[in-house]
C-alpha atoms as a PDB file:
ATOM      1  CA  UNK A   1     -24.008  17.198  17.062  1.00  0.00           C
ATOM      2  CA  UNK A   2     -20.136  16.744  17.472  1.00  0.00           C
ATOM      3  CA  UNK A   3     -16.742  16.264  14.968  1.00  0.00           C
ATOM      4  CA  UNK A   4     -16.624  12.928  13.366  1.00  0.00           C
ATOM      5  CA  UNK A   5     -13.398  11.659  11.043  1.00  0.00           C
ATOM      6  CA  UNK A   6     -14.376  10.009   7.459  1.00  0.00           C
ATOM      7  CA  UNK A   7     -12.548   8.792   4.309  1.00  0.00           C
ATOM      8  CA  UNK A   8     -13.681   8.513   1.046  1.00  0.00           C
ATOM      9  CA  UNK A   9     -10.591   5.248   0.233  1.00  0.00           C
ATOM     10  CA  UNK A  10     -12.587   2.659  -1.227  1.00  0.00           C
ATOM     11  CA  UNK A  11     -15.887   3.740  -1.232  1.00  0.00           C
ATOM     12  CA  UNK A  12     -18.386   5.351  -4.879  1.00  0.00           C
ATOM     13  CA  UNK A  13     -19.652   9.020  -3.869  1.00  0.00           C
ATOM     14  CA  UNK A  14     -23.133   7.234  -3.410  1.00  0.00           C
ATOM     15  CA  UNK A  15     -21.388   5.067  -0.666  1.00  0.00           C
ATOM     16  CA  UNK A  16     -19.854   7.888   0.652  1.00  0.00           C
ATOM     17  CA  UNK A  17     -22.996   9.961   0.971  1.00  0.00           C
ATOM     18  CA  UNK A  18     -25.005   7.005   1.947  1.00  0.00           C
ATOM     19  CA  UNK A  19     -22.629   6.910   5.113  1.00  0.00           C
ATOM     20  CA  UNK A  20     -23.134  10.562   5.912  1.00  0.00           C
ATOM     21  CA  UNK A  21     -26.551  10.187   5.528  1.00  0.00           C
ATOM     22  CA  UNK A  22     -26.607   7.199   7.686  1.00  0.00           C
ATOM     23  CA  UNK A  23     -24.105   8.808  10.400  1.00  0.00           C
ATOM     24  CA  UNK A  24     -26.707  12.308  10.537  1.00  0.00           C
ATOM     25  CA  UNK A  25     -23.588  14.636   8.558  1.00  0.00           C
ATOM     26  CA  UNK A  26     -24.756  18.094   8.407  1.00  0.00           C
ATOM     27  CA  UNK A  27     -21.301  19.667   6.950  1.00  0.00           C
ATOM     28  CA  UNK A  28     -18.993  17.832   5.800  1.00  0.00           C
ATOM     29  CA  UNK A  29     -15.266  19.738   6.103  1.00  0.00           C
ATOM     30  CA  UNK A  30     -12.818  18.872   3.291  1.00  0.00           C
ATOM     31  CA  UNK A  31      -9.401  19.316   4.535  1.00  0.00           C
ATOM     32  CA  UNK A  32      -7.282  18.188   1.513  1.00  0.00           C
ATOM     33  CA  UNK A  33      -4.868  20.685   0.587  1.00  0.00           C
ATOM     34  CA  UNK A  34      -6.108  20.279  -3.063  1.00  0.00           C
ATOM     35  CA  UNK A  35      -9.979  19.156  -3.674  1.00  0.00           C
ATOM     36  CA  UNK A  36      -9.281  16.967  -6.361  1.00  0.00           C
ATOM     37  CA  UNK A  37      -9.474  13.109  -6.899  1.00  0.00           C
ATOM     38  CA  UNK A  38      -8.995  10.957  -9.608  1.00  0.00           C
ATOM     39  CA  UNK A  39     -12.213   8.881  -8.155  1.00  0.00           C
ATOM     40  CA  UNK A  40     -15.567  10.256  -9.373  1.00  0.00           C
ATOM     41  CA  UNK A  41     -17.226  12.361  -7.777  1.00  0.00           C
ATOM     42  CA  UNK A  42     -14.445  13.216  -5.013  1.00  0.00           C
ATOM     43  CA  UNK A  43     -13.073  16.188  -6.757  1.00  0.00           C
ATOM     44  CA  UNK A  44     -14.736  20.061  -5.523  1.00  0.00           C
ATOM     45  CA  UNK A  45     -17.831  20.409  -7.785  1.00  0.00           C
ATOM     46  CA  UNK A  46     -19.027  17.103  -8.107  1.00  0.00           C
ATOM     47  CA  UNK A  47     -18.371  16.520  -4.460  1.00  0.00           C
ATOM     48  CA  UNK A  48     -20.591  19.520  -3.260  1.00  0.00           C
ATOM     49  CA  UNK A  49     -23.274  18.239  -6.022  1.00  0.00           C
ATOM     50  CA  UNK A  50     -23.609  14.927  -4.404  1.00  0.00           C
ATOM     51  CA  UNK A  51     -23.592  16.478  -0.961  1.00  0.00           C
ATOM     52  CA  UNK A  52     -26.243  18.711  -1.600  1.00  0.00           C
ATOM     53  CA  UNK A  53     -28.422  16.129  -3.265  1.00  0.00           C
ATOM     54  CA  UNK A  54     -28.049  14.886  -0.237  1.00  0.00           C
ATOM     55  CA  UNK A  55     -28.881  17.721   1.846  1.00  0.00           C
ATOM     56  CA  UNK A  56     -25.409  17.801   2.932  1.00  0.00           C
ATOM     57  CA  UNK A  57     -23.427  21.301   3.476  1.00  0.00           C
ATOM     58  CA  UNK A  58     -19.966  20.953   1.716  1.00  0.00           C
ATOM     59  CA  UNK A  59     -16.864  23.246   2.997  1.00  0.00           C
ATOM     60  CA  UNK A  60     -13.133  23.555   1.958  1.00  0.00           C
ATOM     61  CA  UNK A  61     -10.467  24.083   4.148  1.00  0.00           C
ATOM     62  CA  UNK A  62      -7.202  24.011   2.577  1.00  0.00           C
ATOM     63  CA  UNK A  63      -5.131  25.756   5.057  1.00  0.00           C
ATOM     64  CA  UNK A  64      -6.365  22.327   7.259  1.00  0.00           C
ATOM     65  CA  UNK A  65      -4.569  20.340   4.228  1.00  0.00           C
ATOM     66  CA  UNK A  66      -1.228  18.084   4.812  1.00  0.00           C
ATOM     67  CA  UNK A  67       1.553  18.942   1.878  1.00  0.00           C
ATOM     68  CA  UNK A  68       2.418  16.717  -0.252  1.00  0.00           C
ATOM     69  CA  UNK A  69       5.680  16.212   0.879  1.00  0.00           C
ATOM     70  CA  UNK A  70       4.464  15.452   4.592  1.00  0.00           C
ATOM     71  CA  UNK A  71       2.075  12.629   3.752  1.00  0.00           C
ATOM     72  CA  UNK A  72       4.108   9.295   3.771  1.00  0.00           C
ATOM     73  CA  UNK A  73       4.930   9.557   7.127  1.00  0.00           C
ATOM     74  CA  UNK A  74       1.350   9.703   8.197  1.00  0.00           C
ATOM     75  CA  UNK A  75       1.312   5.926   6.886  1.00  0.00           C
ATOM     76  CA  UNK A  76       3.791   4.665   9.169  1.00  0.00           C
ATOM     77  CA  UNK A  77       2.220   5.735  12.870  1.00  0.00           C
ATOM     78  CA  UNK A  78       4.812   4.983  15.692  1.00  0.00           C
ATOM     79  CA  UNK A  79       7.926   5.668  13.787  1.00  0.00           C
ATOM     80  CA  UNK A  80      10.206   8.192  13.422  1.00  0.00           C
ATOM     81  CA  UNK A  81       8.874   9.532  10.103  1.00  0.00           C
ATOM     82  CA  UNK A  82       5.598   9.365  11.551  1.00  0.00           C
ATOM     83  CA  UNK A  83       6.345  11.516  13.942  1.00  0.00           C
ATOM     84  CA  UNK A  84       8.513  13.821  12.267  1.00  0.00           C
ATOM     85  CA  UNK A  85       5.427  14.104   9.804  1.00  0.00           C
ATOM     86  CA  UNK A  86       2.841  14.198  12.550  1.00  0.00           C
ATOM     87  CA  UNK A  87       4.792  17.050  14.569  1.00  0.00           C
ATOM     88  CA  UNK A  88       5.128  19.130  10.972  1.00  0.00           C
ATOM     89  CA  UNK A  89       1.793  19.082  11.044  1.00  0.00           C
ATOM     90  CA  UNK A  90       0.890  19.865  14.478  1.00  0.00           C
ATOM     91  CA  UNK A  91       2.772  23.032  13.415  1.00  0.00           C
ATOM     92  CA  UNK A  92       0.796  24.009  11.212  1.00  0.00           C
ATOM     93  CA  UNK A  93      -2.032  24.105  12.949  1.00  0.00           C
ATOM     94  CA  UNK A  94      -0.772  26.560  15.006  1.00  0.00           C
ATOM     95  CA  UNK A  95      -0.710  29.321  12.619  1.00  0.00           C
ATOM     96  CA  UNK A  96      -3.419  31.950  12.432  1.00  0.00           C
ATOM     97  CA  UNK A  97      -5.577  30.645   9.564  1.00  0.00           C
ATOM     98  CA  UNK A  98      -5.853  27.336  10.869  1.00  0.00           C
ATOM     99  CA  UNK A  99      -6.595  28.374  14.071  1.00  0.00           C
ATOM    100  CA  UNK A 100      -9.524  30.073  12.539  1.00  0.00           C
ATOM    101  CA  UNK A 101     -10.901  26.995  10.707  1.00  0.00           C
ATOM    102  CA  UNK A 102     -10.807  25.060  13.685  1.00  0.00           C
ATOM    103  CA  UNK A 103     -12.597  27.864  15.731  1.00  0.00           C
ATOM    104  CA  UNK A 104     -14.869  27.414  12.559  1.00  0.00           C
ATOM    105  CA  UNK A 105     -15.216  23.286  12.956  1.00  0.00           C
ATOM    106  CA  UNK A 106     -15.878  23.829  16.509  1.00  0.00           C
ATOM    107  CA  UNK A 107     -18.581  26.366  16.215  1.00  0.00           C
ATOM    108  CA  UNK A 108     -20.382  24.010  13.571  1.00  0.00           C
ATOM    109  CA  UNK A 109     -19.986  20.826  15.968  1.00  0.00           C
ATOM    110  CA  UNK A 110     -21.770  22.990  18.272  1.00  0.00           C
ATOM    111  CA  UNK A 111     -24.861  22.852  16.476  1.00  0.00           C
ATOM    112  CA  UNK A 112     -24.808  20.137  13.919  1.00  0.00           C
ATOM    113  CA  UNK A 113     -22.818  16.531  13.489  1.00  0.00           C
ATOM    114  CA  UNK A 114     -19.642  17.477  11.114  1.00  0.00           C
ATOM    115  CA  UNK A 115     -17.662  15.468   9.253  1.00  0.00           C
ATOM    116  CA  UNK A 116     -13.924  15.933   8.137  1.00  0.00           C
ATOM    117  CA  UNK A 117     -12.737  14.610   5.067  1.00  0.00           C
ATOM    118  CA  UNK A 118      -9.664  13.517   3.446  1.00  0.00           C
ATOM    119  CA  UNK A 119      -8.571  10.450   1.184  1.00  0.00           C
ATOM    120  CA  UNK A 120      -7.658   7.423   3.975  1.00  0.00           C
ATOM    121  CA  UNK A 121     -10.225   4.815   5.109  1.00  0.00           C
ATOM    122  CA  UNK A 122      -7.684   4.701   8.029  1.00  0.00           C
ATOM    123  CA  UNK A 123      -7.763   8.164  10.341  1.00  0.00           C
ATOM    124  CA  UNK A 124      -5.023   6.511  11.968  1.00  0.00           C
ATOM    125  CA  UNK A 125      -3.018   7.384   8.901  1.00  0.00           C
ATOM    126  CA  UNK A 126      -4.304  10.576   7.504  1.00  0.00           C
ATOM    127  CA  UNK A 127      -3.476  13.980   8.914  1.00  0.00           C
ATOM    128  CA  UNK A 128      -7.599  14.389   9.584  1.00  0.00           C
ATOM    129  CA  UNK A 129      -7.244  12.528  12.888  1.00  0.00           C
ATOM    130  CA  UNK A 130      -5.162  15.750  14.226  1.00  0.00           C
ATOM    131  CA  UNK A 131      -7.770  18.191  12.717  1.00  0.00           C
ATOM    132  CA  UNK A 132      -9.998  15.956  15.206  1.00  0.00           C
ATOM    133  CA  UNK A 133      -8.100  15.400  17.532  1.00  0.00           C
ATOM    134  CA  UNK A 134      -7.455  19.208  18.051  1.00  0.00           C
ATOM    135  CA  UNK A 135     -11.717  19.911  17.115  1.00  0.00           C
ATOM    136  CA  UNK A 136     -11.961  17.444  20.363  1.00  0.00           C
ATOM    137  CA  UNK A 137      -9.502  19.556  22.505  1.00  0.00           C
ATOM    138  CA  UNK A 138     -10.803  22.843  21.467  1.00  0.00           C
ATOM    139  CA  UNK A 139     -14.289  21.801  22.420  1.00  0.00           C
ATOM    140  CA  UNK A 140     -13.055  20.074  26.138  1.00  0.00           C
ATOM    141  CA  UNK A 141     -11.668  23.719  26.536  1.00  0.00           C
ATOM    142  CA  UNK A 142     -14.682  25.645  25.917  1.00  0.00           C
ATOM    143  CA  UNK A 143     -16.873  23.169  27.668  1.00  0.00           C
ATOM    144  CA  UNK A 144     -14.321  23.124  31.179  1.00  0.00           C
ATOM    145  CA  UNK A 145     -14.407  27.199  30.566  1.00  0.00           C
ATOM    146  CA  UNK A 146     -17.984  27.014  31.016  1.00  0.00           C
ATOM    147  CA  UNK A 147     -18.613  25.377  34.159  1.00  0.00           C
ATOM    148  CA  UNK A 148     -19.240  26.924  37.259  1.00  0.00           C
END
């Protein structure tokens, strides 16, 4: 169970799945804005094909997706475009649908080990480490609200 972070940069669709498989992925969370790669196999359809060969549940959040214009500063952490870019986003994650896809993540990390997925090999550069990052605070919420 739990929210894990994985890229697809570098890596065939049978690598990719092989490393789900390997890491016990249940779901696996797309959070590009757009499902579509020029890599085989990443784009929507073939994606979910592979997954499911692999006995792999595929979802698509786009309302979790970074905009175009707001990636570049995810690959320069620690500066000021960074965090222009990274507090954009935050933003965004504030709004109603994305709230509800997280509640969604959260719910599914509950009971099975999730994976969201975007482009980067590096979380650490890819607006995915905020979808965890917020998945992670979400569930420290609910499990503090739960104690006695």
């Amino acid at each position: 169970m739990g929210v894990i972070g994985v890229g697809y940069e570098g890596l065939t669709i049978e690598q990719f799945c092989d490393l789900l498989v390997a890491n016990d992925v249940s779901v696996v969370v797309d959070v590009r804005l757009n499902a579509l790669s020029r890599k085989r196999g990443f784009s929507k359809n073939g994606l979910r094909t592979a997954l499911a060969q692999a006995e792999i549940e595929y979802l698509h959040r786009p309302v979790l997706g970074n905009p175009r214009d707001n990636r570049d500063g995810f690959a320069v952490p620690g500066s000021r475009v960074g965090d222009a870019a990274r507090a954009r986003y935050r933003d965004s994650l504030a709004t109603p649908e994305a709230i509800e896809a997280i509640t969604e993540i959260v719910a599914l990390g509950s009971t099975s080990r999730v994976a969201v997925m975007c482009f980067e090999r590096d979380q650490h550069e890819c607006h995915r480490e905020l979808v965890v990052a917020t998945v992670e605070g979400r569930q420290a919420e609910l499990l503090e609200s739960t104690r006695l």
